[in-house]
PDB file of N, CA and C in Angstrom:
ATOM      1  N   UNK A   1      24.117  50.451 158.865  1.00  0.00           N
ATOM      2  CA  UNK A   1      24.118  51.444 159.911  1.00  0.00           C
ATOM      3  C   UNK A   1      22.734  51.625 160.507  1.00  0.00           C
ATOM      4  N   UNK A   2      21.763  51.440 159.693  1.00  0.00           N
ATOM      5  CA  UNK A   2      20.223  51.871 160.226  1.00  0.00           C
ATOM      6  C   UNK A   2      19.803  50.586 160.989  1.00  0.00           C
ATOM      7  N   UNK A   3      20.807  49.371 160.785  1.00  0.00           N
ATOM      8  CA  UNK A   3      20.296  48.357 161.162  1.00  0.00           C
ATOM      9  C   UNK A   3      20.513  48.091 162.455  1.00  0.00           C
ATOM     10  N   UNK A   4      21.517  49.008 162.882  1.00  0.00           N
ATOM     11  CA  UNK A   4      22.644  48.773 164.114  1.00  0.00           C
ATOM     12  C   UNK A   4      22.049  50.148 165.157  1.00  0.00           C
ATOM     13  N   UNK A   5      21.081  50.501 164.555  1.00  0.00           N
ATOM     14  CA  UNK A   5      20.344  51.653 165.297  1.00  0.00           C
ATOM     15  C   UNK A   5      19.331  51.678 165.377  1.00  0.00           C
ATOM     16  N   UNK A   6      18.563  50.760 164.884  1.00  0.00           N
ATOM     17  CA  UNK A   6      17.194  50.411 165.171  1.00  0.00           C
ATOM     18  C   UNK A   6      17.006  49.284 166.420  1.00  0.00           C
ATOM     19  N   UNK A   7      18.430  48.380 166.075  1.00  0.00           N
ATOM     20  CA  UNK A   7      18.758  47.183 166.996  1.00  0.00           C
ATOM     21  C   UNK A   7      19.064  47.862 168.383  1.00  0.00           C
ATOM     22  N   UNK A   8      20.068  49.068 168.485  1.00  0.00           N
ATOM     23  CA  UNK A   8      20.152  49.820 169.849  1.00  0.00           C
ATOM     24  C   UNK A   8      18.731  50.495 170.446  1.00  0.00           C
ATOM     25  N   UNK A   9      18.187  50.887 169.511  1.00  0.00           N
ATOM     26  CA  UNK A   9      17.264  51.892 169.553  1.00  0.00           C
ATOM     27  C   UNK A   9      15.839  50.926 170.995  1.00  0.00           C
ATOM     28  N   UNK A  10      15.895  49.311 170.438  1.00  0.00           N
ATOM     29  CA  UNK A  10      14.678  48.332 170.593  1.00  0.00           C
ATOM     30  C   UNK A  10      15.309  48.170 171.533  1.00  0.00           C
ATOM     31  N   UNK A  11      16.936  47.688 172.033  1.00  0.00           N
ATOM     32  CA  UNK A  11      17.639  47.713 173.489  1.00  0.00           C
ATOM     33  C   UNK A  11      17.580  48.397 174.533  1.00  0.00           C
ATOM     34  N   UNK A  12      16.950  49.738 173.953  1.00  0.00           N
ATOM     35  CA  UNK A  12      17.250  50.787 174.984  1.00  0.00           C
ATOM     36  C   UNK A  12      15.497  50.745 175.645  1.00  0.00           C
ATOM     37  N   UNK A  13      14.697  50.557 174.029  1.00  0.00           N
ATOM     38  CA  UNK A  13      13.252  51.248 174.633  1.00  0.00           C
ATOM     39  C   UNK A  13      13.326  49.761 176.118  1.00  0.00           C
ATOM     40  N   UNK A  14      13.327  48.314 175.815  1.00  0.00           N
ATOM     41  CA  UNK A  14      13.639  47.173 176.211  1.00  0.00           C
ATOM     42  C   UNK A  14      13.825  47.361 177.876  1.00  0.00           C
ATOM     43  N   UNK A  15      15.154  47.987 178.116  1.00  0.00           N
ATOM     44  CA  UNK A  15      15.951  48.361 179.183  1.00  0.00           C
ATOM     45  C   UNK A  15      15.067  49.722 179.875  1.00  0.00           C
ATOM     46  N   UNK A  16      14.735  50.252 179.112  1.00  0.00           N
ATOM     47  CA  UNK A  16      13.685  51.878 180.086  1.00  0.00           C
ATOM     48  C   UNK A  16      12.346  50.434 180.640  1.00  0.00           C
ATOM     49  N   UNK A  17      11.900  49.838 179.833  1.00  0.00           N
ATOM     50  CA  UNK A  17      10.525  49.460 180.517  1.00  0.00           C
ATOM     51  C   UNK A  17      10.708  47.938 182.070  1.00  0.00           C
ATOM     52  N   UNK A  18      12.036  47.795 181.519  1.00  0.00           N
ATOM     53  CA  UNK A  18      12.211  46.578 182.303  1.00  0.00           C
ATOM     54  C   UNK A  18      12.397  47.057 184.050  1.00  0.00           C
ATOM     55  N   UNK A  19      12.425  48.050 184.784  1.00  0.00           N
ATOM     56  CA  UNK A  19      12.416  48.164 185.698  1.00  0.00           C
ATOM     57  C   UNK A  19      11.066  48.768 185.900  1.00  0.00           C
ATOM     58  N   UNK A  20      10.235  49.520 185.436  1.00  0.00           N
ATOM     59  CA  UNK A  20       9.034  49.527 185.198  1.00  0.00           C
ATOM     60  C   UNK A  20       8.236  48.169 185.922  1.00  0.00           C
ATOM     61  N   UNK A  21       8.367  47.409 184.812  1.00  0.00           N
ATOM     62  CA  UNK A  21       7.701  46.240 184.881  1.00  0.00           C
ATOM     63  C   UNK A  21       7.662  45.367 186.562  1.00  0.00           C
ATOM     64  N   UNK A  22       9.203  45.428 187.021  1.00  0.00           N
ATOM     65  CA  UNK A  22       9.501  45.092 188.284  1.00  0.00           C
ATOM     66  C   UNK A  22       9.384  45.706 189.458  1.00  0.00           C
ATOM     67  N   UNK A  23       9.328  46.964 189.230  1.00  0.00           N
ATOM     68  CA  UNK A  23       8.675  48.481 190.384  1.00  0.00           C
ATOM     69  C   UNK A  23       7.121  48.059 190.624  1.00  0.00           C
ATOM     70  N   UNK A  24       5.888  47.370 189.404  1.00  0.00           N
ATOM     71  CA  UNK A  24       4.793  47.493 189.560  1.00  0.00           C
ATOM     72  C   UNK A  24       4.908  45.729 190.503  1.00  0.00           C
ATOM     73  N   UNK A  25       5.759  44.943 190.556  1.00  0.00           N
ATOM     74  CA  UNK A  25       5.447  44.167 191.560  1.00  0.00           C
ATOM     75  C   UNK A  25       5.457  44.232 192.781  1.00  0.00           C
ATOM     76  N   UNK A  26       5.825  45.283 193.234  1.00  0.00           N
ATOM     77  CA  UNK A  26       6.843  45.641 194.538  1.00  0.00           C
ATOM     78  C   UNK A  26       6.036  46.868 194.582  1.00  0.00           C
ATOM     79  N   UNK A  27       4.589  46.971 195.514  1.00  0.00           N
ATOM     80  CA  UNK A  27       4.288  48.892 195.417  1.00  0.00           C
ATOM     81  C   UNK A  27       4.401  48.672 196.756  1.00  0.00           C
ATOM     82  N   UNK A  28       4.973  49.680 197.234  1.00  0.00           N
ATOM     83  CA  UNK A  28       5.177  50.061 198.459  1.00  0.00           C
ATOM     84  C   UNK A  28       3.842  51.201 198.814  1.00  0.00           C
ATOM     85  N   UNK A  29       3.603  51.221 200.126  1.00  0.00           N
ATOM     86  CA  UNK A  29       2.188  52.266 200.638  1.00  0.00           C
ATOM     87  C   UNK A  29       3.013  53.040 201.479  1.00  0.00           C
ATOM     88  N   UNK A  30       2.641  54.024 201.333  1.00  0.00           N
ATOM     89  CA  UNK A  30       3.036  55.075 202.489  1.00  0.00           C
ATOM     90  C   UNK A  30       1.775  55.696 202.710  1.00  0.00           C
ATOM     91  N   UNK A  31       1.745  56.383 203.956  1.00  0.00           N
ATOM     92  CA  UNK A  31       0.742  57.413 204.471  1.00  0.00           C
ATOM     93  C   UNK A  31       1.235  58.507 204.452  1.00  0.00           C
ATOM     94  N   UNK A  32       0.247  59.618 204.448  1.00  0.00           N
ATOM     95  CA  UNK A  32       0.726  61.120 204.538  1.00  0.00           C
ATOM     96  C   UNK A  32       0.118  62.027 205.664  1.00  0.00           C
ATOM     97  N   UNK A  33       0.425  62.335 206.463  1.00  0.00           N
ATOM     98  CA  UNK A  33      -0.620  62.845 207.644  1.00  0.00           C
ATOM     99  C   UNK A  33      -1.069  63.972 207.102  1.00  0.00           C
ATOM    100  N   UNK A  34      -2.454  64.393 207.643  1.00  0.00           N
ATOM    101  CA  UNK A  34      -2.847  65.643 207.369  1.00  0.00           C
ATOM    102  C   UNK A  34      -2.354  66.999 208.150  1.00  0.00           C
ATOM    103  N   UNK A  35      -2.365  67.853 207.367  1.00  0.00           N
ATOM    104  CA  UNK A  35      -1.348  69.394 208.552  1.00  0.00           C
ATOM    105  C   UNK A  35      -1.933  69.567 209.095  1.00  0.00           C
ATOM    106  N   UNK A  36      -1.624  69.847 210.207  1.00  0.00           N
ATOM    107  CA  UNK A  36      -2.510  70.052 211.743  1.00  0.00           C
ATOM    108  C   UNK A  36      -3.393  71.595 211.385  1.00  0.00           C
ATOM    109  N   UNK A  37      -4.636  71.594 211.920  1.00  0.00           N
ATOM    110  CA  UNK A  37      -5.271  72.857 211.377  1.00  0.00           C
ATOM    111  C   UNK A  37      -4.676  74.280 212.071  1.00  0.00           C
ATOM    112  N   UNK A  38      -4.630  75.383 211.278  1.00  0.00           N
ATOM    113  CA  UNK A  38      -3.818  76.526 211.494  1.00  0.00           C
ATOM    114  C   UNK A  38      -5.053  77.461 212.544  1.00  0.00           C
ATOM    115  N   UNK A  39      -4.707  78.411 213.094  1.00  0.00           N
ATOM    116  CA  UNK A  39      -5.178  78.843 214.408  1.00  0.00           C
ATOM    117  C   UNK A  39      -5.809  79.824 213.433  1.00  0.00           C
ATOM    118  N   UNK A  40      -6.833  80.040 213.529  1.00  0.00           N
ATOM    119  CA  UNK A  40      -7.894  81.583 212.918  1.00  0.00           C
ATOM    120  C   UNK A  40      -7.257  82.795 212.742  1.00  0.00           C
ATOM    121  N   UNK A  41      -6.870  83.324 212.280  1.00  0.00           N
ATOM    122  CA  UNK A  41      -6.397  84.433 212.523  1.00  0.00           C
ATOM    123  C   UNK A  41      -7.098  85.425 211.862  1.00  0.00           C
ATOM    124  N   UNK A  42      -8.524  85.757 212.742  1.00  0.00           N
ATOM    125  CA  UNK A  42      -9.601  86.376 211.758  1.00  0.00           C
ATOM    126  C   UNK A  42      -9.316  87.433 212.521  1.00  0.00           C
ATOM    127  N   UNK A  43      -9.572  88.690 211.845  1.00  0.00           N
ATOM    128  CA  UNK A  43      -9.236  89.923 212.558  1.00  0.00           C
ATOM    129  C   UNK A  43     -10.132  90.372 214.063  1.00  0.00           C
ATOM    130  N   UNK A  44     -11.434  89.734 213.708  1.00  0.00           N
ATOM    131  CA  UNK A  44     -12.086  89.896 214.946  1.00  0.00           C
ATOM    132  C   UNK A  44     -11.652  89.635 216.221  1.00  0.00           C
ATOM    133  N   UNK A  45     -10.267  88.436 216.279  1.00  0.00           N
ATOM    134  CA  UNK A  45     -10.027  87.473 217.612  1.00  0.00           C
ATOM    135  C   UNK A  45      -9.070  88.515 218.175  1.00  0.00           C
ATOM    136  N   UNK A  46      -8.442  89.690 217.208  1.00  0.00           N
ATOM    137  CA  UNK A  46      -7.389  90.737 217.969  1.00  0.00           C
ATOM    138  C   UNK A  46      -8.378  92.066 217.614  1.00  0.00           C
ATOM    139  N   UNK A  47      -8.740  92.387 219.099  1.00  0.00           N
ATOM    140  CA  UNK A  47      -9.864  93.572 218.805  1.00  0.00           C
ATOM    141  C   UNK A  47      -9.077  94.810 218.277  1.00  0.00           C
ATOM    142  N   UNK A  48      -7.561  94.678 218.674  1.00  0.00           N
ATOM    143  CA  UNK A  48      -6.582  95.968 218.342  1.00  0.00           C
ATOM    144  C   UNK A  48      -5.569  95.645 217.036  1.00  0.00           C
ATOM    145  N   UNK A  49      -6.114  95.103 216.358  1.00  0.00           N
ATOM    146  CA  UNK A  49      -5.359  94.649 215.244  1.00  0.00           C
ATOM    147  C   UNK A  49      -5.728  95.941 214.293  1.00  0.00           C
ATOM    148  N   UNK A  50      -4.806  96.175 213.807  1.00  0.00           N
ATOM    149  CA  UNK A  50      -4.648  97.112 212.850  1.00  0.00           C
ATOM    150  C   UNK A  50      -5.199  98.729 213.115  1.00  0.00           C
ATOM    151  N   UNK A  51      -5.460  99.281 214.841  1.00  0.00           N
ATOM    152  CA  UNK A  51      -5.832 100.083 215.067  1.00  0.00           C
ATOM    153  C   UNK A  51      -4.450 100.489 215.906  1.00  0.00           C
ATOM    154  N   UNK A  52      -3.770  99.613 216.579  1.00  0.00           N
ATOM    155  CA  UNK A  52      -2.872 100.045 217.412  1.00  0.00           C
ATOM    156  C   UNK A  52      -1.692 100.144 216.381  1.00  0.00           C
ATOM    157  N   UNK A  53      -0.662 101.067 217.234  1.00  0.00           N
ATOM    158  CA  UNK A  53       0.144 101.342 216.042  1.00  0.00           C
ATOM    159  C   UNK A  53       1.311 100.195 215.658  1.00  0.00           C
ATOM    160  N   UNK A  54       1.798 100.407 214.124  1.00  0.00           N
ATOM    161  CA  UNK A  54       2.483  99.484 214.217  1.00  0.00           C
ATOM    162  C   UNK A  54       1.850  97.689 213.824  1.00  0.00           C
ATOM    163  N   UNK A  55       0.412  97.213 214.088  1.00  0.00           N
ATOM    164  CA  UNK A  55      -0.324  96.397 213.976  1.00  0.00           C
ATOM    165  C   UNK A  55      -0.728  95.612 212.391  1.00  0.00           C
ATOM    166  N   UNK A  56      -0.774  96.828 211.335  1.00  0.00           N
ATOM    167  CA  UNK A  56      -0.912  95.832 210.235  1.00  0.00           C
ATOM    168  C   UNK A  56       0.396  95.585 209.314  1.00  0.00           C
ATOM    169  N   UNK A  57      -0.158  94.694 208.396  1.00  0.00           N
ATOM    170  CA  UNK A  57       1.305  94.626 207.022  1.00  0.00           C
ATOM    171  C   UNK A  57       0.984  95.233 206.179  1.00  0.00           C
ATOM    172  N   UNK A  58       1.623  95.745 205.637  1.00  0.00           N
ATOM    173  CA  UNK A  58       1.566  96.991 204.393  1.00  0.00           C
ATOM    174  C   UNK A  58       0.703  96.724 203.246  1.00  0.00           C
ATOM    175  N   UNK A  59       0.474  95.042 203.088  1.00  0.00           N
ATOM    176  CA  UNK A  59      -0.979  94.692 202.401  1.00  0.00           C
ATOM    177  C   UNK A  59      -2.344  94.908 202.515  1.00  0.00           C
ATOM    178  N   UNK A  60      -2.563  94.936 204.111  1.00  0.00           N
ATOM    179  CA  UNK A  60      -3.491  95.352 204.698  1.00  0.00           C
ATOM    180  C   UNK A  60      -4.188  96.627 204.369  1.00  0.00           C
ATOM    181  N   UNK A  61      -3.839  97.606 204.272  1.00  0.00           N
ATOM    182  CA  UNK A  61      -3.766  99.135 204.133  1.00  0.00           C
ATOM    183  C   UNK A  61      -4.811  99.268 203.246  1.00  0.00           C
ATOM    184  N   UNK A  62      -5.039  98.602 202.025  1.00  0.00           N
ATOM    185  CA  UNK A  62      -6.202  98.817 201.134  1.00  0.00           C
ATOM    186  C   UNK A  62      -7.240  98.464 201.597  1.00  0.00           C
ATOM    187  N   UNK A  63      -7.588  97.363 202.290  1.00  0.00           N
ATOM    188  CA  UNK A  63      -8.724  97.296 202.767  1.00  0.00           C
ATOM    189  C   UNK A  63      -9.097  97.850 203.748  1.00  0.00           C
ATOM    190  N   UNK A  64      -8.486  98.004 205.039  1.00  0.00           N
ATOM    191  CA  UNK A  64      -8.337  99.388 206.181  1.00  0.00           C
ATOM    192  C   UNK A  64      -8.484 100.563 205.737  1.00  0.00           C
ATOM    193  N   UNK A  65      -8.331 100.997 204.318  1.00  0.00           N
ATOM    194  CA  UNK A  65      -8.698 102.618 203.891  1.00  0.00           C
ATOM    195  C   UNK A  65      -9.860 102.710 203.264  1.00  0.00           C
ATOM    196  N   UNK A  66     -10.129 101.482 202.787  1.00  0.00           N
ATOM    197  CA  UNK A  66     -11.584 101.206 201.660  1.00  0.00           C
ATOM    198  C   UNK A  66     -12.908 101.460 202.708  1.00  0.00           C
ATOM    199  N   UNK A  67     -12.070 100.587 203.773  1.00  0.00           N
ATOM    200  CA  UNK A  67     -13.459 100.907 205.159  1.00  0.00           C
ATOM    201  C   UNK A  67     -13.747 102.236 205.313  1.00  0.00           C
ATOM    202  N   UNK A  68     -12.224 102.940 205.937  1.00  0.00           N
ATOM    203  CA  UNK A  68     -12.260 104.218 206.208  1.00  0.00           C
ATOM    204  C   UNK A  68     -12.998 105.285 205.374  1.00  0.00           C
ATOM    205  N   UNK A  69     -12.359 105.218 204.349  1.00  0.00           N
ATOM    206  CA  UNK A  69     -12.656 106.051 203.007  1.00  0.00           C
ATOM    207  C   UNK A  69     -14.179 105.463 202.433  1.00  0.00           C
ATOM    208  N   UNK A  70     -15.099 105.022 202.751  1.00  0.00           N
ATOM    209  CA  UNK A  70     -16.137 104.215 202.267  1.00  0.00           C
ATOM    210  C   UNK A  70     -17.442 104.867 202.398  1.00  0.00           C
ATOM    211  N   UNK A  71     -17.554 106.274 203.072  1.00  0.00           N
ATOM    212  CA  UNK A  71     -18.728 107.132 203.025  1.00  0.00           C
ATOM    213  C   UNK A  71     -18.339 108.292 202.940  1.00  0.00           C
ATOM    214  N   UNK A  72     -17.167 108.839 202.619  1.00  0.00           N
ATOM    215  CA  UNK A  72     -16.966 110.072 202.066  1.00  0.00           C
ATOM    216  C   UNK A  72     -17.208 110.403 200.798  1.00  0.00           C
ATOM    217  N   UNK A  73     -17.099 111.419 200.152  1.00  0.00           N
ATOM    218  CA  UNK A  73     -17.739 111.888 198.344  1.00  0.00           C
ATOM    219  C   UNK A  73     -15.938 112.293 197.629  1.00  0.00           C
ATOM    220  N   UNK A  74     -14.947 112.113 198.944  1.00  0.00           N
ATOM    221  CA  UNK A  74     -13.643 112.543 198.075  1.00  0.00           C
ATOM    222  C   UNK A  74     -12.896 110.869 198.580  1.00  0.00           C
ATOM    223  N   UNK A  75     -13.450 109.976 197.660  1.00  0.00           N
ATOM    224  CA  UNK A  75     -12.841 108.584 197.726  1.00  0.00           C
ATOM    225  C   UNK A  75     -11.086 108.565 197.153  1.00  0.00           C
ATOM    226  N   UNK A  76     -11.175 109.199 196.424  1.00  0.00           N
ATOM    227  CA  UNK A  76      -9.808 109.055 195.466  1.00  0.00           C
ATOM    228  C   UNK A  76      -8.771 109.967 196.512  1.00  0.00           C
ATOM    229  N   UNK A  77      -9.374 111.117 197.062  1.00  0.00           N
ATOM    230  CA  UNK A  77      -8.033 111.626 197.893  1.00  0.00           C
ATOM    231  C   UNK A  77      -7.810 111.030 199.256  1.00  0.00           C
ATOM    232  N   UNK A  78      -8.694 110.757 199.568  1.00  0.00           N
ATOM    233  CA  UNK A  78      -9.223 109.916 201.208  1.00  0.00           C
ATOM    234  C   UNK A  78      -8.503 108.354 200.676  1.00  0.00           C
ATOM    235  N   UNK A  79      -8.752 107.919 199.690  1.00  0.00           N
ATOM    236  CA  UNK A  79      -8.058 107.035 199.542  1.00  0.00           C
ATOM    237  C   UNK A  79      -6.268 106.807 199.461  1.00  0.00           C
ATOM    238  N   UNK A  80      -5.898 107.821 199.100  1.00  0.00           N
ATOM    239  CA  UNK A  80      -4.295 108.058 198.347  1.00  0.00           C
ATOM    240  C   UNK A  80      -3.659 108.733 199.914  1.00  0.00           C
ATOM    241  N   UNK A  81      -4.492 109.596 200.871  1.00  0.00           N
ATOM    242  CA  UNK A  81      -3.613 110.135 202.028  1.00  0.00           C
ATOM    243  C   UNK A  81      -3.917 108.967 202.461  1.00  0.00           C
ATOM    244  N   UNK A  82      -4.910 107.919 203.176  1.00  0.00           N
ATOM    245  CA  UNK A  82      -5.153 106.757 203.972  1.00  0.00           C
ATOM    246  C   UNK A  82      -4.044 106.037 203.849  1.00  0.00           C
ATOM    247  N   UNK A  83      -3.811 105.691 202.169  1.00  0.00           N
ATOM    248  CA  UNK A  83      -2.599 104.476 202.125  1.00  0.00           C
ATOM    249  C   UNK A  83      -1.621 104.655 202.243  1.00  0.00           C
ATOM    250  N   UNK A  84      -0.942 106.162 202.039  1.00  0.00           N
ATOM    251  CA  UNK A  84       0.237 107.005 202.493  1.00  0.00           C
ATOM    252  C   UNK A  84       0.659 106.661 203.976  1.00  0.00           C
ATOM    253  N   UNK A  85      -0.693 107.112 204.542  1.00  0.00           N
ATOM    254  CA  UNK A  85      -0.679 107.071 206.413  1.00  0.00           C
ATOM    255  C   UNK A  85      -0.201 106.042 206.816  1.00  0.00           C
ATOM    256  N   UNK A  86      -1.057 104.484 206.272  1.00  0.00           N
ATOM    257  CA  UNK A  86      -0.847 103.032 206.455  1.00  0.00           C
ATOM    258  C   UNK A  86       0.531 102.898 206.875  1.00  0.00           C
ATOM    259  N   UNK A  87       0.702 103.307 205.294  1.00  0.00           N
ATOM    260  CA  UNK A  87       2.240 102.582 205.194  1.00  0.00           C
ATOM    261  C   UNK A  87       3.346 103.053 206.043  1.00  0.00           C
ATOM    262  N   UNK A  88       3.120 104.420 206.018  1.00  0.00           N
ATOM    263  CA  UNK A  88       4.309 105.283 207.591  1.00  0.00           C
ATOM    264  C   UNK A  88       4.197 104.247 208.538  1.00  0.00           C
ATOM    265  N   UNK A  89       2.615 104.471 208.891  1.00  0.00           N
ATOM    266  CA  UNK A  89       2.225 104.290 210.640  1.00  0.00           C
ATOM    267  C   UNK A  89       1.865 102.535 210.860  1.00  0.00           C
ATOM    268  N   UNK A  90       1.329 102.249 209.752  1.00  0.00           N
ATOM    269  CA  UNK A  90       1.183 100.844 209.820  1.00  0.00           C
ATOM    270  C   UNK A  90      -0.465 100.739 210.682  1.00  0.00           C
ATOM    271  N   UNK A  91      -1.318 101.515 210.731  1.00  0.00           N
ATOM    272  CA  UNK A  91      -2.024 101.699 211.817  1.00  0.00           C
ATOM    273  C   UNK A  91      -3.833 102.353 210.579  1.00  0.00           C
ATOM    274  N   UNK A  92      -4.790 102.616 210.836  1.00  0.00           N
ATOM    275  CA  UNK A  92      -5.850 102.820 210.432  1.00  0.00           C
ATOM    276  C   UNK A  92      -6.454 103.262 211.437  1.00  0.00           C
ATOM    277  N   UNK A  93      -6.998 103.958 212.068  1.00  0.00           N
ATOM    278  CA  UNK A  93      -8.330 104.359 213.380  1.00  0.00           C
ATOM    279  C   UNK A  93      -9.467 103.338 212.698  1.00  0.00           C
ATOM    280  N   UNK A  94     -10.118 103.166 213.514  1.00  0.00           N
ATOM    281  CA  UNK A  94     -11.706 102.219 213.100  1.00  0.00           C
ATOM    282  C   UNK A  94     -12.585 103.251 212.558  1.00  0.00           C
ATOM    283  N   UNK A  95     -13.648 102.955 212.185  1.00  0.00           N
ATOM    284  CA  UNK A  95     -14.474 103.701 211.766  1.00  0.00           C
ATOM    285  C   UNK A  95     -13.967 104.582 210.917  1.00  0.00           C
ATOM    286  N   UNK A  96     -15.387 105.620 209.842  1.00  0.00           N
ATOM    287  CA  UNK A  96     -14.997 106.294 208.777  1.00  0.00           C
ATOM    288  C   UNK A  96     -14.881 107.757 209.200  1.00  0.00           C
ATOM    289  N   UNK A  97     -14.799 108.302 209.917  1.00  0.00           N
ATOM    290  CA  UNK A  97     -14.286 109.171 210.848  1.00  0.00           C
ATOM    291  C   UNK A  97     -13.960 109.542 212.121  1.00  0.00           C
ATOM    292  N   UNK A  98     -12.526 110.398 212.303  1.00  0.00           N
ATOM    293  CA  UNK A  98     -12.933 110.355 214.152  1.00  0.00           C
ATOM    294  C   UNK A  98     -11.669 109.181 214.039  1.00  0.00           C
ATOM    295  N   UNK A  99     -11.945 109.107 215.456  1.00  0.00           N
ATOM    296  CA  UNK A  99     -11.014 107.770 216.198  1.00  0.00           C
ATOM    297  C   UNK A  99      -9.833 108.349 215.899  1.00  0.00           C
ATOM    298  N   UNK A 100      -8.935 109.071 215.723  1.00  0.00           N
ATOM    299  CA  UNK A 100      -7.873 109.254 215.127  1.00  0.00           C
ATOM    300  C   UNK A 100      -6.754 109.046 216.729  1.00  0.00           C
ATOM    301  N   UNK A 101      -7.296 109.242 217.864  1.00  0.00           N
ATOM    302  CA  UNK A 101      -6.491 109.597 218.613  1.00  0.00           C
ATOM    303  C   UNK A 101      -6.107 107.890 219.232  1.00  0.00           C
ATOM    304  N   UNK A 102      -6.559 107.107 218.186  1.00  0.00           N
ATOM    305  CA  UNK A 102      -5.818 105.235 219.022  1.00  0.00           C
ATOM    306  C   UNK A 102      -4.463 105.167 218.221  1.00  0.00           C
ATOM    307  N   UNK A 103      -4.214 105.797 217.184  1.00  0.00           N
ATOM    308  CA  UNK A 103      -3.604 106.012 216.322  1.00  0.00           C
ATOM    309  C   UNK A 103      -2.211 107.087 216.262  1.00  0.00           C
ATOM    310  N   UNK A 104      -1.463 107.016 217.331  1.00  0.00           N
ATOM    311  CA  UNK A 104      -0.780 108.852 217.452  1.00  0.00           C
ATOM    312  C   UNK A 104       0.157 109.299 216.143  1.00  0.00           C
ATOM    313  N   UNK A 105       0.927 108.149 215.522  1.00  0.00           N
ATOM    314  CA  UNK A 105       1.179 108.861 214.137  1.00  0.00           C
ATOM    315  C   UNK A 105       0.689 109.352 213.149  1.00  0.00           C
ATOM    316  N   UNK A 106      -0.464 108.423 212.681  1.00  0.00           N
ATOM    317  CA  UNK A 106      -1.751 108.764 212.051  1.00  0.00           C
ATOM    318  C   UNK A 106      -2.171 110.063 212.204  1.00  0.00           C
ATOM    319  N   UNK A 107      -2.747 110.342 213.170  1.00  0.00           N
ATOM    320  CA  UNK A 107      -3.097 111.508 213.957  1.00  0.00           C
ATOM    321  C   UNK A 107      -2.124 112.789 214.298  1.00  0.00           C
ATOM    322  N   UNK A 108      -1.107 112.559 214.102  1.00  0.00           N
ATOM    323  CA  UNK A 108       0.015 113.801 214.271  1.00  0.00           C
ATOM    324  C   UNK A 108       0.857 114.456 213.374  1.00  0.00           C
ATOM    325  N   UNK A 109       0.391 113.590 212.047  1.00  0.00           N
ATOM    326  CA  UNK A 109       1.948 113.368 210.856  1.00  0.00           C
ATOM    327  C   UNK A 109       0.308 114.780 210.456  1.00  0.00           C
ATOM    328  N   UNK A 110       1.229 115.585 210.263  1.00  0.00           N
ATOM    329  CA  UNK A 110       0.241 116.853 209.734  1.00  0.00           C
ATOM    330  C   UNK A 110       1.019 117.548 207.900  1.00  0.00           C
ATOM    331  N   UNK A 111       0.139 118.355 207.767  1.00  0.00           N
ATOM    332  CA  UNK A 111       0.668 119.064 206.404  1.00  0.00           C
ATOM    333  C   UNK A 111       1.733 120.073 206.190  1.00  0.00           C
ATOM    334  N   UNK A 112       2.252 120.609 205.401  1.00  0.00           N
ATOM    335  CA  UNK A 112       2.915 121.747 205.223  1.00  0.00           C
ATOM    336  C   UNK A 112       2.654 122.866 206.221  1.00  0.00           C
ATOM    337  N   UNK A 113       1.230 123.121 205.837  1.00  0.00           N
ATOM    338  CA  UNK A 113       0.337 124.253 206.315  1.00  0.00           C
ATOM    339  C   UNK A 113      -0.413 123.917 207.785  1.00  0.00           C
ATOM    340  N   UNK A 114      -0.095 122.551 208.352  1.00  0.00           N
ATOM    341  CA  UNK A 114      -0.541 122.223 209.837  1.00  0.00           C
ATOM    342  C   UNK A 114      -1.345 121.754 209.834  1.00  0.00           C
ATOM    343  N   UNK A 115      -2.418 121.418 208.550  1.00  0.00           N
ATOM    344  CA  UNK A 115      -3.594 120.604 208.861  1.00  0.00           C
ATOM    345  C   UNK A 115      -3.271 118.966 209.165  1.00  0.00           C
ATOM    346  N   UNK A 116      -4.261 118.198 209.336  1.00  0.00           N
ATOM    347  CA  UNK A 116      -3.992 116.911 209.142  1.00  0.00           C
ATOM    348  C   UNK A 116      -3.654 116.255 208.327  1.00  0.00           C
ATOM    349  N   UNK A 117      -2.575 115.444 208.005  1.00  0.00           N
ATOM    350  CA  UNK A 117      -2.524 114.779 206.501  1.00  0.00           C
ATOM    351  C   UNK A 117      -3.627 113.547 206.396  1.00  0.00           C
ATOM    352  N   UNK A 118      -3.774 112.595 207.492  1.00  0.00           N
ATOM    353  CA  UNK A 118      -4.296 111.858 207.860  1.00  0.00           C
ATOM    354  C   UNK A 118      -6.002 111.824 207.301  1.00  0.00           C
ATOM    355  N   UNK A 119      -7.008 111.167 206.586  1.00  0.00           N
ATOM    356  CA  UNK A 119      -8.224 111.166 206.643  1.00  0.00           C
ATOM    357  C   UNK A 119      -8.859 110.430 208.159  1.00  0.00           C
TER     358      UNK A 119
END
């Protein structure tokens, strides 16, 4: 029995390498083109990107509030209403204060008590 399975065993390894062997006479070349280069999409080239409303993706928002929120002394709450705002309005004003009015949801979505929610 071990004899009749060692004998299959040498048939088989035999049979895996034999097309092997005949693939390396025969190499075929192909080319691969390179992907055509993708268009910049640096925030600078849309001066209203992420100020007008509606403008960023909901990923965006952390770094648009980090700016915002980036010279105030209440980072942690300026931070937590900013990303709140983002995500409603989709929108940030420029600069770390002010500007609020490029922004009208941002700028209007107010508190309980009528203040601004908005930093």
């Amino acid at each position: 029995m071990a004899k009749k399975l060692s004998i299959v065993m040498i048939f088989l390894v035999a049979m895996l390498l034999l097309p092997i062997e005949e693939n390396n006479a025969e190499i075929a070349v192909t080319t691969i083109e390179a992907p055509a280069p993708q268009p910049n999409n640096n925030i600078t080239d849309y001066p209203n990107h992420g100020i007008t409303e509606g403008s960023l993706q909901p990923q965006e928002c952390g770094t648009r509030c980090a700016d915002r929120c980036s010279k105030t002394q209440y980072k942690k709450p300026c931070l937590f209403f900013c990303q709140k705002c983002c995500a409603k309005c989709l929108c940030v004003p420029p600069g770390t204060y002010g500007n609020k009015q490029v922004c009208p949801c941002y700028n209007n979505w107010k508190t309980k008590r009528g203040g601004p929610k908005c930093p």
